[in-house]
PDB file of N, CA and C in Angstrom:
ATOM      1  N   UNK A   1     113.178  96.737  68.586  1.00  0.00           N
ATOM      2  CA  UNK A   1     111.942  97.335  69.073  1.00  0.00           C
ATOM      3  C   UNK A   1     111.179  96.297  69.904  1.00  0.00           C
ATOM      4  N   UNK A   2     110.521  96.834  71.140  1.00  0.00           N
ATOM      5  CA  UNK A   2     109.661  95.893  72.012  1.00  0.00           C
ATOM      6  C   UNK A   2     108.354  96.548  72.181  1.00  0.00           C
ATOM      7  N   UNK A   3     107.206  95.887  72.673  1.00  0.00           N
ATOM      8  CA  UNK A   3     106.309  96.509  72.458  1.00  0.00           C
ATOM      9  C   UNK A   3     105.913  95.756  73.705  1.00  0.00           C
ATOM     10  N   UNK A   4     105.065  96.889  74.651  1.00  0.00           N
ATOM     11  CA  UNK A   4     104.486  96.509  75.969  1.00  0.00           C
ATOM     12  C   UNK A   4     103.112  96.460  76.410  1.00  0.00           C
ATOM     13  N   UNK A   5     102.112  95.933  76.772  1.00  0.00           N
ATOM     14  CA  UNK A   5     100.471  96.471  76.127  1.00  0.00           C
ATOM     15  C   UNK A   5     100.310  96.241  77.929  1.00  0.00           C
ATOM     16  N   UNK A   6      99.679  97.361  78.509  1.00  0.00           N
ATOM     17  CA  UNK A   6      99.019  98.013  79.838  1.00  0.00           C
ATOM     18  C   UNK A   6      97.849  98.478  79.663  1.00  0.00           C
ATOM     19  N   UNK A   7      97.517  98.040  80.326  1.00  0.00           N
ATOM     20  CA  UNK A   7      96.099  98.200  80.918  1.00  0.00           C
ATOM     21  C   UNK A   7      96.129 100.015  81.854  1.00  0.00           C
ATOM     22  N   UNK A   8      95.538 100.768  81.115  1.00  0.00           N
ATOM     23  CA  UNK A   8      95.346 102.097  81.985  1.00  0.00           C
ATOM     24  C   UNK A   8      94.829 102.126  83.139  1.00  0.00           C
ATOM     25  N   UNK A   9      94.956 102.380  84.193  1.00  0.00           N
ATOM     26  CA  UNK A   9      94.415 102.807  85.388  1.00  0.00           C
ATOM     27  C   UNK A   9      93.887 104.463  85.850  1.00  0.00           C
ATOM     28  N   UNK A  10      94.048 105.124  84.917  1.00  0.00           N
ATOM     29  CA  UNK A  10      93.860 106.400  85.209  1.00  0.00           C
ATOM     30  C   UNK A  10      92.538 106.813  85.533  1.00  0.00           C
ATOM     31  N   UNK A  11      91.385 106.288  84.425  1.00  0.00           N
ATOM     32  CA  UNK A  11      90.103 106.580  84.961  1.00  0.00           C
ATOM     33  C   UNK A  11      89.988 105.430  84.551  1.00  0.00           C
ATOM     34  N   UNK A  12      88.176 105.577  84.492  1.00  0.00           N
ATOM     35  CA  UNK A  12      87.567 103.997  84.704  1.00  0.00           C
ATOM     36  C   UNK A  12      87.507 103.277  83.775  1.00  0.00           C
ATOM     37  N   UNK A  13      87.600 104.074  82.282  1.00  0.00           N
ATOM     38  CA  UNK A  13      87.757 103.753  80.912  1.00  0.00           C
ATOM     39  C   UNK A  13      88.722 102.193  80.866  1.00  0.00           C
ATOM     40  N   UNK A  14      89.513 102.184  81.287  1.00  0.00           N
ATOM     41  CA  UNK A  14      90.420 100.875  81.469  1.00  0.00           C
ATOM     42  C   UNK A  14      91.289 101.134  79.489  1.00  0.00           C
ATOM     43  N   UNK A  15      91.676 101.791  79.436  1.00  0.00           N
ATOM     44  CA  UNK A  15      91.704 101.252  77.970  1.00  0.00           C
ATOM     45  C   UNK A  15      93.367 100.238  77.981  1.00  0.00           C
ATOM     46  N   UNK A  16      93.284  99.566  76.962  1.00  0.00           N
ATOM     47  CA  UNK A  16      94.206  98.628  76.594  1.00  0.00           C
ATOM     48  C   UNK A  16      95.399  99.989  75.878  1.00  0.00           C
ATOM     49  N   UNK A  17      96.748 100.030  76.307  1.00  0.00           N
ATOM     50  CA  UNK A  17      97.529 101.158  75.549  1.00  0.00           C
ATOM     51  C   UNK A  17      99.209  99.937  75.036  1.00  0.00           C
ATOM     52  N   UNK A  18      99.279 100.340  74.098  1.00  0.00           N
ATOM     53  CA  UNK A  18     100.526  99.855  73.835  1.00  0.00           C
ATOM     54  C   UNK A  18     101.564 100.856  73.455  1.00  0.00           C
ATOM     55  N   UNK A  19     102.360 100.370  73.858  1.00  0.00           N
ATOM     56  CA  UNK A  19     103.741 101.135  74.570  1.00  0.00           C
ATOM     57  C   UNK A  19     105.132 100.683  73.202  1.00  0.00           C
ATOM     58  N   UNK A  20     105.458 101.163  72.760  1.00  0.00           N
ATOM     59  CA  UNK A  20     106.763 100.585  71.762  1.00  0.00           C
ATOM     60  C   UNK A  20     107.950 101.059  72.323  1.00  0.00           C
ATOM     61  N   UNK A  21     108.914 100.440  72.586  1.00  0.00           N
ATOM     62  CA  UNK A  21     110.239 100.833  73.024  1.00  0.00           C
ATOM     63  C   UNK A  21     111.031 100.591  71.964  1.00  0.00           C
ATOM     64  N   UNK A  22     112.346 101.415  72.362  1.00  0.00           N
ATOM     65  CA  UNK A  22     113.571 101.585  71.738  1.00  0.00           C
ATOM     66  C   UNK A  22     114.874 101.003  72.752  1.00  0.00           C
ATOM     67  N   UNK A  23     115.261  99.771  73.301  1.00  0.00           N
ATOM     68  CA  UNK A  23     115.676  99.755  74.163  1.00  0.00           C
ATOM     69  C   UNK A  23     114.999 100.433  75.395  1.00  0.00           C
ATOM     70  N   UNK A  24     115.227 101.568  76.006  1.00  0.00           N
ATOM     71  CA  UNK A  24     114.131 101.959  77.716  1.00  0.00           C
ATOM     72  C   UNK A  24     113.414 103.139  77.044  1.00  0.00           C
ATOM     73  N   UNK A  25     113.883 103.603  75.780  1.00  0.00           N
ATOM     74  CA  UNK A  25     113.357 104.795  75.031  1.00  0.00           C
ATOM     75  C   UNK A  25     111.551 104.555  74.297  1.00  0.00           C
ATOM     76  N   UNK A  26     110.619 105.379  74.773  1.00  0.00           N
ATOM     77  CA  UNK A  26     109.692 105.585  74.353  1.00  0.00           C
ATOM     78  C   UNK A  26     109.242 105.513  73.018  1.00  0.00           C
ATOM     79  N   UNK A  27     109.445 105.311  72.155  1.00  0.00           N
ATOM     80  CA  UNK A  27     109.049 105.746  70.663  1.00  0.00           C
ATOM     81  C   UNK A  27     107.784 106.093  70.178  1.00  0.00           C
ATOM     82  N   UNK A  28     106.658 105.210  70.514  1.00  0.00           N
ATOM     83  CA  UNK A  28     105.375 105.296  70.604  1.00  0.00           C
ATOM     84  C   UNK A  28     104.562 105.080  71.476  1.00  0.00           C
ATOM     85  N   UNK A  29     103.063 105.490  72.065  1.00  0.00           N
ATOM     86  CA  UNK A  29     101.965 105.248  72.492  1.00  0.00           C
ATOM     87  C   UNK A  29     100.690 105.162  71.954  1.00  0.00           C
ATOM     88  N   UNK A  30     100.052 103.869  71.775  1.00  0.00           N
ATOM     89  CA  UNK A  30      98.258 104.391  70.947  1.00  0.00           C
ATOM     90  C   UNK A  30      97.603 103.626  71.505  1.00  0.00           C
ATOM     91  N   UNK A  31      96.017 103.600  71.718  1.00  0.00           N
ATOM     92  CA  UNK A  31      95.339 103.104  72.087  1.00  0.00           C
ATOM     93  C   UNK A  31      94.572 103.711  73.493  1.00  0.00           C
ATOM     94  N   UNK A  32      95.476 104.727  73.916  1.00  0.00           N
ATOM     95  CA  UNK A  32      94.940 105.730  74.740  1.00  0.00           C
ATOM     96  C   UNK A  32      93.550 106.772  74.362  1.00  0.00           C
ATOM     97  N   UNK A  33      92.681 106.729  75.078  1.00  0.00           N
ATOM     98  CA  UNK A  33      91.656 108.034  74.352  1.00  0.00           C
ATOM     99  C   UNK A  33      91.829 108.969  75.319  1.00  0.00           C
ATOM    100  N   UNK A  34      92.436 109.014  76.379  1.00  0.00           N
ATOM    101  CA  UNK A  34      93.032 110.461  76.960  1.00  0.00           C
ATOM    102  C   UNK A  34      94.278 110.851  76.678  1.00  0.00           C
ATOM    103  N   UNK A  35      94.401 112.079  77.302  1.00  0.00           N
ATOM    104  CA  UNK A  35      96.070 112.408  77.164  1.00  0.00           C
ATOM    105  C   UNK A  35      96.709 112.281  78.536  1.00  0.00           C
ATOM    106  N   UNK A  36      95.968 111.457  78.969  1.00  0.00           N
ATOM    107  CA  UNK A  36      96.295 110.867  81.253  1.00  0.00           C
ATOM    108  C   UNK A  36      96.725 109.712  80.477  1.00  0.00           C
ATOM    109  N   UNK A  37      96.050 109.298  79.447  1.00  0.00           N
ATOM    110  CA  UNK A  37      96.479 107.832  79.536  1.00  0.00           C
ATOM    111  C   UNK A  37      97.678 107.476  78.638  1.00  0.00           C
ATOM    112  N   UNK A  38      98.552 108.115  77.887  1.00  0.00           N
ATOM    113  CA  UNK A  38      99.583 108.465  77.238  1.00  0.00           C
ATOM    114  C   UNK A  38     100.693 108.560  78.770  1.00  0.00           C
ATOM    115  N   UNK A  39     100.612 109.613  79.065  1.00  0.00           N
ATOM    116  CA  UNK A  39     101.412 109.860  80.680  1.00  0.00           C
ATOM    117  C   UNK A  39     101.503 108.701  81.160  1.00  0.00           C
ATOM    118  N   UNK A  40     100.487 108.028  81.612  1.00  0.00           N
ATOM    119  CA  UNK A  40     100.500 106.751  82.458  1.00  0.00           C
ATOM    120  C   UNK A  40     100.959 105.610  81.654  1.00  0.00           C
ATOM    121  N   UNK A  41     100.952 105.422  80.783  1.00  0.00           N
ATOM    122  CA  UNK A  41     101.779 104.136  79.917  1.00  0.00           C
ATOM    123  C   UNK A  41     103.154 104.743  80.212  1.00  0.00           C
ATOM    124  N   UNK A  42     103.692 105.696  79.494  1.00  0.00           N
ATOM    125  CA  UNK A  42     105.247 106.428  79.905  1.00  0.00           C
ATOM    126  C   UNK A  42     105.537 105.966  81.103  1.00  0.00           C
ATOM    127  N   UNK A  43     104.970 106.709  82.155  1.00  0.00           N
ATOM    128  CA  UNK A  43     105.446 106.622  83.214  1.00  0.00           C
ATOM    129  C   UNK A  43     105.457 105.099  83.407  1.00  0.00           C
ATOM    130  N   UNK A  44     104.614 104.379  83.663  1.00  0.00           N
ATOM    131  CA  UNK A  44     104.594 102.828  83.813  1.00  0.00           C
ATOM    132  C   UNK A  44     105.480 101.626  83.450  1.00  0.00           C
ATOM    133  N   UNK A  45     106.273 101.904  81.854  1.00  0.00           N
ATOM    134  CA  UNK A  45     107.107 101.423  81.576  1.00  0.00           C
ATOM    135  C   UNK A  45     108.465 101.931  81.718  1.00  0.00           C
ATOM    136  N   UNK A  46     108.548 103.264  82.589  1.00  0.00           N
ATOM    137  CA  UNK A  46     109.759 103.997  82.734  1.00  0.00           C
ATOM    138  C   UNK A  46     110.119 103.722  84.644  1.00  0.00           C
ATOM    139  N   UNK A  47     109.169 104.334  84.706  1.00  0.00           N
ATOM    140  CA  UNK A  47     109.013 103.919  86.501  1.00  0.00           C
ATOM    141  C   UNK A  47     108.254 104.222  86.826  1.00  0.00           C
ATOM    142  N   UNK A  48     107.412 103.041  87.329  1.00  0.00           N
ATOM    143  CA  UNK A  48     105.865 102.691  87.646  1.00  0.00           C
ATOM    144  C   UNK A  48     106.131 103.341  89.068  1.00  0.00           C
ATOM    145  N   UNK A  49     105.285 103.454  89.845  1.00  0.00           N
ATOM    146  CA  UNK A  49     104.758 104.485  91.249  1.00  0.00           C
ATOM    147  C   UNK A  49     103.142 103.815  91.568  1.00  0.00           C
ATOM    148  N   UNK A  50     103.061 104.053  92.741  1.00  0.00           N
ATOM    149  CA  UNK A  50     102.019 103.552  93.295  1.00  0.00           C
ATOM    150  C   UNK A  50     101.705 104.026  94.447  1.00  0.00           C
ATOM    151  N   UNK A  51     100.450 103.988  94.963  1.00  0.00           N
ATOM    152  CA  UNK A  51     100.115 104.605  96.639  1.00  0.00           C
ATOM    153  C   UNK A  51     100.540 103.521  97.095  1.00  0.00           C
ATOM    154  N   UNK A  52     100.808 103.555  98.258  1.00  0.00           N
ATOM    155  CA  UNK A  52     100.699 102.129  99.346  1.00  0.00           C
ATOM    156  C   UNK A  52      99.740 102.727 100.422  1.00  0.00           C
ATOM    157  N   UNK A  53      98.845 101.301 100.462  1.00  0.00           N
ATOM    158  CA  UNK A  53      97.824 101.615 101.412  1.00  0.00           C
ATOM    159  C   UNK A  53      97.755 100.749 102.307  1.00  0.00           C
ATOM    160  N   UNK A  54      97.544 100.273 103.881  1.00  0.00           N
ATOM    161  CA  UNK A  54      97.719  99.661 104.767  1.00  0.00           C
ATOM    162  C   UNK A  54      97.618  99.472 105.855  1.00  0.00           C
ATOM    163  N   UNK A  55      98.137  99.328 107.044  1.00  0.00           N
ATOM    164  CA  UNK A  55      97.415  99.796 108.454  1.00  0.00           C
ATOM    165  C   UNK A  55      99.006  99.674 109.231  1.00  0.00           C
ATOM    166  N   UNK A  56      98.802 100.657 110.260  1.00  0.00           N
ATOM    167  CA  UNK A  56      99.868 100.281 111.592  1.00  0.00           C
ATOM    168  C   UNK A  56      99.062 100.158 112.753  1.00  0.00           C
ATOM    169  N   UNK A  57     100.349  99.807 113.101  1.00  0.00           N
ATOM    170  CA  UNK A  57      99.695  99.365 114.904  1.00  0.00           C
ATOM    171  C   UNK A  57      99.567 100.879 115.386  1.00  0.00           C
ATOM    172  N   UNK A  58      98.458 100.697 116.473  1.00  0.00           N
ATOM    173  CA  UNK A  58      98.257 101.524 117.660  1.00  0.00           C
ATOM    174  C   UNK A  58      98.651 101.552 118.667  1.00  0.00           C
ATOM    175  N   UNK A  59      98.468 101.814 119.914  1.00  0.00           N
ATOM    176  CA  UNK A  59      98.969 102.252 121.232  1.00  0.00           C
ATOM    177  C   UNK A  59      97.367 101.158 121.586  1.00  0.00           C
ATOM    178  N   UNK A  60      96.521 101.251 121.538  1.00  0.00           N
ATOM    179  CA  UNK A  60      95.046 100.384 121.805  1.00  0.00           C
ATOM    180  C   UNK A  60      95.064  98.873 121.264  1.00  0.00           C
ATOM    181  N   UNK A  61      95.930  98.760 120.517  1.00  0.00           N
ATOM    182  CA  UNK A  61      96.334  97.780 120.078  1.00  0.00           C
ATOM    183  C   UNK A  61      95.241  97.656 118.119  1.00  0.00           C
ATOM    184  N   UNK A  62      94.059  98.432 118.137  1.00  0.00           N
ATOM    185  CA  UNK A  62      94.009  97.860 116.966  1.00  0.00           C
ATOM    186  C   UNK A  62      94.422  98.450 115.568  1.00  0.00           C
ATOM    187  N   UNK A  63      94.450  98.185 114.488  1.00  0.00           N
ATOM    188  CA  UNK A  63      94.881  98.663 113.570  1.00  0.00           C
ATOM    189  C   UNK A  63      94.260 100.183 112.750  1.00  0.00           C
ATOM    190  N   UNK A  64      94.940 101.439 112.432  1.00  0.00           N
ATOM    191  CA  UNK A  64      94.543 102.189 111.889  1.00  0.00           C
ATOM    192  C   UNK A  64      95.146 101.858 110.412  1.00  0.00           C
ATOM    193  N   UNK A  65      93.673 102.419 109.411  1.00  0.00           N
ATOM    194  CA  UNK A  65      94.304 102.384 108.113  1.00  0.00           C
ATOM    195  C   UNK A  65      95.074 103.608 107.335  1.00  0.00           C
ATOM    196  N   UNK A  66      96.017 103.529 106.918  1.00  0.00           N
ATOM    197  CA  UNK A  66      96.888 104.212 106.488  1.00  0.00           C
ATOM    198  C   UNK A  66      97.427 104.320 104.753  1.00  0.00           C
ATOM    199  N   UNK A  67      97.743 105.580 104.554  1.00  0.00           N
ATOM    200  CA  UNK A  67      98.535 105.484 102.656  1.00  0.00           C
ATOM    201  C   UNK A  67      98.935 106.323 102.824  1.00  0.00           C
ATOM    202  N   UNK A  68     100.297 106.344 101.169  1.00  0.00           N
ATOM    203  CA  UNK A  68     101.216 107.586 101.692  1.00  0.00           C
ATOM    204  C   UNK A  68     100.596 108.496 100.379  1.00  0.00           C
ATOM    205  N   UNK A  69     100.638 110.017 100.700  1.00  0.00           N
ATOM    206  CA  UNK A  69      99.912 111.206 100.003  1.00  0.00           C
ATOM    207  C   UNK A  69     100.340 111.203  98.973  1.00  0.00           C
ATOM    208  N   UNK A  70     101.129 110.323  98.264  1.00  0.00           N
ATOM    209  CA  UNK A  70     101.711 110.364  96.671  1.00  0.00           C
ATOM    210  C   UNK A  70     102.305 109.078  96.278  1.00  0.00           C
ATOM    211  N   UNK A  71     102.324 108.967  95.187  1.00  0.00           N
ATOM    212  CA  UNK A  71     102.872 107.798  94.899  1.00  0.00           C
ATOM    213  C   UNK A  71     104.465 107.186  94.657  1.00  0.00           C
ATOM    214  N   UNK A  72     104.694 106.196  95.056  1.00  0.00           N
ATOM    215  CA  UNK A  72     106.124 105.963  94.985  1.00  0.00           C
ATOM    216  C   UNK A  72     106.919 104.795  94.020  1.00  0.00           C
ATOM    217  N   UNK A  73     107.759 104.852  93.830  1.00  0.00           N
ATOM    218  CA  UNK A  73     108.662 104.084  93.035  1.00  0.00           C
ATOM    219  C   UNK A  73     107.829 102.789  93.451  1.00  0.00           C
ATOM    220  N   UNK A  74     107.863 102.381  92.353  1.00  0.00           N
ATOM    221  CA  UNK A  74     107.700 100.766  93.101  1.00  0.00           C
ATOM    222  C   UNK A  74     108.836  99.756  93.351  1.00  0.00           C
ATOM    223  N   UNK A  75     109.698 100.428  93.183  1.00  0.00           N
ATOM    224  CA  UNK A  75     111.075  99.012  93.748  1.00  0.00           C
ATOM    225  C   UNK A  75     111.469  99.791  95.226  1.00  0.00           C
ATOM    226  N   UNK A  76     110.502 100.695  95.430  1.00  0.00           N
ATOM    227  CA  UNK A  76     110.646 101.593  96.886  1.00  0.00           C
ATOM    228  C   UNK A  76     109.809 100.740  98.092  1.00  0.00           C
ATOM    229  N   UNK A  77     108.945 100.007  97.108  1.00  0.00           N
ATOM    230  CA  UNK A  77     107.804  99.729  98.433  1.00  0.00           C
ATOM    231  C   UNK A  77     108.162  98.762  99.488  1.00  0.00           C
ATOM    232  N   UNK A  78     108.738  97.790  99.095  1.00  0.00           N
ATOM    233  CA  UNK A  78     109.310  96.600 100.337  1.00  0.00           C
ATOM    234  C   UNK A  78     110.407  97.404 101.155  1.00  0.00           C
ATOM    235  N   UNK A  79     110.944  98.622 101.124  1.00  0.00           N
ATOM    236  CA  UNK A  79     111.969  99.330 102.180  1.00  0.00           C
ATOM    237  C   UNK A  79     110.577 100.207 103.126  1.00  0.00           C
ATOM    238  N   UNK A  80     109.898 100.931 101.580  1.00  0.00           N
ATOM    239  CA  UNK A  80     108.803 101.274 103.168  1.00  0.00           C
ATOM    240  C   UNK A  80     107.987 100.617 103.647  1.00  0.00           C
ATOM    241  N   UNK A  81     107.435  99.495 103.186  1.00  0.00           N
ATOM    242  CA  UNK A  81     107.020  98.461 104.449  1.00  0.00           C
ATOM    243  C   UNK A  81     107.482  98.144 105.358  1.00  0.00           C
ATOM    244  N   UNK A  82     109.234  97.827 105.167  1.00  0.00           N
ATOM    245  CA  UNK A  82     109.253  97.724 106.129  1.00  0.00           C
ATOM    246  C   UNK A  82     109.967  98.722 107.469  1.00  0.00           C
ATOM    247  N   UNK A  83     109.334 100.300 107.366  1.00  0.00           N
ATOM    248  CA  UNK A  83     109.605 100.733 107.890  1.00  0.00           C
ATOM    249  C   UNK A  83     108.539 100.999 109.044  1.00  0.00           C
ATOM    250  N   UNK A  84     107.125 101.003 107.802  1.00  0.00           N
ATOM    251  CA  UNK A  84     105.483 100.915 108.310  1.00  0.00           C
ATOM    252  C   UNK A  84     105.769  99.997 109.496  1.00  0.00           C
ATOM    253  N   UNK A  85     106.117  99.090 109.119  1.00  0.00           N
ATOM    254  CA  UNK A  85     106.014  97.821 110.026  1.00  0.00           C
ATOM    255  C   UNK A  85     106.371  97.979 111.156  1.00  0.00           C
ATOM    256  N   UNK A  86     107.134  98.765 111.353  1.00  0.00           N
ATOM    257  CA  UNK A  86     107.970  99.094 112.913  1.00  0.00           C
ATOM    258  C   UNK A  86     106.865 100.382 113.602  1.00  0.00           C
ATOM    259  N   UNK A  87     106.086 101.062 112.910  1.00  0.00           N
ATOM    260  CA  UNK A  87     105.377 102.356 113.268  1.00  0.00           C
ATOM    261  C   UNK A  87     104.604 101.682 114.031  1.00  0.00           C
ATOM    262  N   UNK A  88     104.011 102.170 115.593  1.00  0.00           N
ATOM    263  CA  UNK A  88     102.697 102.260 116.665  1.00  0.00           C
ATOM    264  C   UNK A  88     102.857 103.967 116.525  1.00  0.00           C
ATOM    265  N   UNK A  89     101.399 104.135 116.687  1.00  0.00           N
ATOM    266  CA  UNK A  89     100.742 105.613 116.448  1.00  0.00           C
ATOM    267  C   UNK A  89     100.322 105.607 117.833  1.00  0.00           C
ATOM    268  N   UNK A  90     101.054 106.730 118.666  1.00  0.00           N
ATOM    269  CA  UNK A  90      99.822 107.136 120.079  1.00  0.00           C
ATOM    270  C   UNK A  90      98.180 107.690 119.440  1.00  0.00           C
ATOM    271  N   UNK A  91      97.079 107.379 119.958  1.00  0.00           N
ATOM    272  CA  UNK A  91      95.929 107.817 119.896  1.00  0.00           C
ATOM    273  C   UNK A  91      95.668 109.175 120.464  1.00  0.00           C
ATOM    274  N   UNK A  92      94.911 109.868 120.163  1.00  0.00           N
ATOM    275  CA  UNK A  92      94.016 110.064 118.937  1.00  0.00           C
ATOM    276  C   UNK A  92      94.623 110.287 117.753  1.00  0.00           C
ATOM    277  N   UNK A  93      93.769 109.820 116.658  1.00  0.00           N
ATOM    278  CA  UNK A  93      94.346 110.328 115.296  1.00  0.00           C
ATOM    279  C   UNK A  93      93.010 110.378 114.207  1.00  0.00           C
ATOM    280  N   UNK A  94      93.088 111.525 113.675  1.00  0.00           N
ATOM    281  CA  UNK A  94      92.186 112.005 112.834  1.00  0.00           C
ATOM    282  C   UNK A  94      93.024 111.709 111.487  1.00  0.00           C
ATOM    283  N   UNK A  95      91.915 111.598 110.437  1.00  0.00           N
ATOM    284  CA  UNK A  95      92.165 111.430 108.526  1.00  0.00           C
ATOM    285  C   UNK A  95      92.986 112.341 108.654  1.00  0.00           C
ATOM    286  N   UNK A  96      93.901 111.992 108.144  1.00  0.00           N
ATOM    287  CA  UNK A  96      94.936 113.264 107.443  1.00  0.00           C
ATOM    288  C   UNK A  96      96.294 113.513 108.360  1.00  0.00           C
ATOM    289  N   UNK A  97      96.192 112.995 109.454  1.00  0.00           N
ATOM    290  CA  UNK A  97      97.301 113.040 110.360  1.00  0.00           C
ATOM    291  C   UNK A  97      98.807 112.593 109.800  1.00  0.00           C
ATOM    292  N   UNK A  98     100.016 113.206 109.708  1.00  0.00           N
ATOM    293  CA  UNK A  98     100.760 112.704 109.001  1.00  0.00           C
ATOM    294  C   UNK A  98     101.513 111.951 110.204  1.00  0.00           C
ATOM    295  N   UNK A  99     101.303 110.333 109.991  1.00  0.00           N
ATOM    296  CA  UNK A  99     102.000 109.247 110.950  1.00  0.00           C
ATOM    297  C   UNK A  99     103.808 109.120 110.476  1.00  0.00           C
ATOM    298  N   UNK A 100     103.880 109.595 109.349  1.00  0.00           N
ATOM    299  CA  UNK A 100     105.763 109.552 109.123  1.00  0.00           C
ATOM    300  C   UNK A 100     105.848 110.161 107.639  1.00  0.00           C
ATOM    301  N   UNK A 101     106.882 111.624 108.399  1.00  0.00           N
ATOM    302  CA  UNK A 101     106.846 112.287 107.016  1.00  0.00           C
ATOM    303  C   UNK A 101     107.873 111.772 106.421  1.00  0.00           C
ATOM    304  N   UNK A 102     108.311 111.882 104.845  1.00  0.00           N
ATOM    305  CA  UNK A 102     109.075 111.818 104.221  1.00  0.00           C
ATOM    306  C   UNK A 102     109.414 109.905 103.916  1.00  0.00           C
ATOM    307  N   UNK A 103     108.849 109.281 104.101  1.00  0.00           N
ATOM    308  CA  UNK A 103     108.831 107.889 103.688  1.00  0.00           C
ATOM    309  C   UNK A 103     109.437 108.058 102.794  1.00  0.00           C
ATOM    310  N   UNK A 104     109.389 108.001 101.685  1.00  0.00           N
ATOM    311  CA  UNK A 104     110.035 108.042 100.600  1.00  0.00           C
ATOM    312  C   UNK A 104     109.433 109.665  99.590  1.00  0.00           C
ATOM    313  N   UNK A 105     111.281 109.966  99.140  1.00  0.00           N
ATOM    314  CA  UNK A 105     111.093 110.851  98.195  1.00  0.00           C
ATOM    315  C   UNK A 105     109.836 112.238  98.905  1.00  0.00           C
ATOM    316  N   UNK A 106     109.984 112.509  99.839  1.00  0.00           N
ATOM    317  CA  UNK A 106     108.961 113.717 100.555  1.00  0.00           C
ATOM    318  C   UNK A 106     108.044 113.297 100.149  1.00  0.00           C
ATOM    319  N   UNK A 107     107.023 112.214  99.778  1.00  0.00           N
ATOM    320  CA  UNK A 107     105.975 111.296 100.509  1.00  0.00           C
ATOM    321  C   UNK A 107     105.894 111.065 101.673  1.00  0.00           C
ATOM    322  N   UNK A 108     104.375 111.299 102.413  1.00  0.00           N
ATOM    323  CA  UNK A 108     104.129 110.860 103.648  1.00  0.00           C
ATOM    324  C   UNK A 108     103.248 109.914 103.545  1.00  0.00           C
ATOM    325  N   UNK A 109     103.318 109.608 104.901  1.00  0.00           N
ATOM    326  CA  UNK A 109     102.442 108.551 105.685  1.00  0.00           C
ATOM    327  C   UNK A 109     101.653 109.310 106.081  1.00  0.00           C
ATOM    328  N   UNK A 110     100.178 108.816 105.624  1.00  0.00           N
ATOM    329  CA  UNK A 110      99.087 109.875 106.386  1.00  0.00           C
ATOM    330  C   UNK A 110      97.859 108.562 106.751  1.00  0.00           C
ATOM    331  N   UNK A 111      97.399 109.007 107.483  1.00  0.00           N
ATOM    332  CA  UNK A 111      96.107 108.304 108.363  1.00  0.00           C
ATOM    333  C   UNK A 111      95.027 108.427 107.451  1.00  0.00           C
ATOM    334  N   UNK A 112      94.428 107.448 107.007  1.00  0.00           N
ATOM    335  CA  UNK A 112      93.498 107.681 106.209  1.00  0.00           C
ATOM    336  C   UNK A 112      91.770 106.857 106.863  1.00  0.00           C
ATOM    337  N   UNK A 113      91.829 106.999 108.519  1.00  0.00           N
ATOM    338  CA  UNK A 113      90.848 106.365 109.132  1.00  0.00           C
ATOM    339  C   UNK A 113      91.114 107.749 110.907  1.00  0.00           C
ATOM    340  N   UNK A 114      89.807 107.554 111.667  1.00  0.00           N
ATOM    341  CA  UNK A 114      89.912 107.886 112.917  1.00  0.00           C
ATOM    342  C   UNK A 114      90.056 107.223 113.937  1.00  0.00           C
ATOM    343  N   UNK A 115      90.529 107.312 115.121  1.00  0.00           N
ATOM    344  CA  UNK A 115      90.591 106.336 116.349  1.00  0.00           C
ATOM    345  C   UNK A 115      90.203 107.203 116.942  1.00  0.00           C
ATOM    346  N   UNK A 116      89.604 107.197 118.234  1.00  0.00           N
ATOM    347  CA  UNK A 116      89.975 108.410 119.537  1.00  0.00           C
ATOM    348  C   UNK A 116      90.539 107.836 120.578  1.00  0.00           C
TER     349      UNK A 116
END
């Protein structure tokens, strides 16, 4: 048995949750006072996910800020960086514009700033 102690991120509560494994198997969760924060220990020690948030280049040259609409694997994120990395956006672009669909797992890249 191993035991893993995370810090919740779900709301602002922060609570301290400990996690007991069975080898990769779940056995227990406590220390949660939601039932988000049960989910999010699971998921976290099973396969953590994350937004990525960031900027690409423009066509104007300066940077728009950018994240993708869901969260992703995290042993995903250094392949889509460096795919971000290669993206220039022609201008205009409004919040919500999807700059590259399907990044990972039908996650997009969406614009989360305006240029004109």
């Amino acid at each position: 048995m191993q035991e893993k102690i995370i810090t919740c991120t779900e709301c602002p509560m922060g609570c301290s949750v400990t996690v007991t494994l069975d080898g990769e198997r779940v056995i227990n969760v406590v220390g949660n006072t939601c039932p988000r924060g049960k989910t999010y220990a699971i998921n976290e020690v099973s396969c953590p996910r994350r937004v990525v948030t960031t900027t690409v280049k423009t066509d104007k040259g300066n940077p728009l800020a950018v994240k993708t609409d869901g969260s992703i694997k995290k042993s995903e994120i250094f392949n889509v960086m460096k795919i971000i990395n290669g993206i220039t956006v022609k201008t205009p672009i409004k919040i919500g514009d999807v700059i590259y669909e399907n990044i990972s797992e039908d996650i997009n890249l969406v614009a989360s700033d305006e240029i004109e």
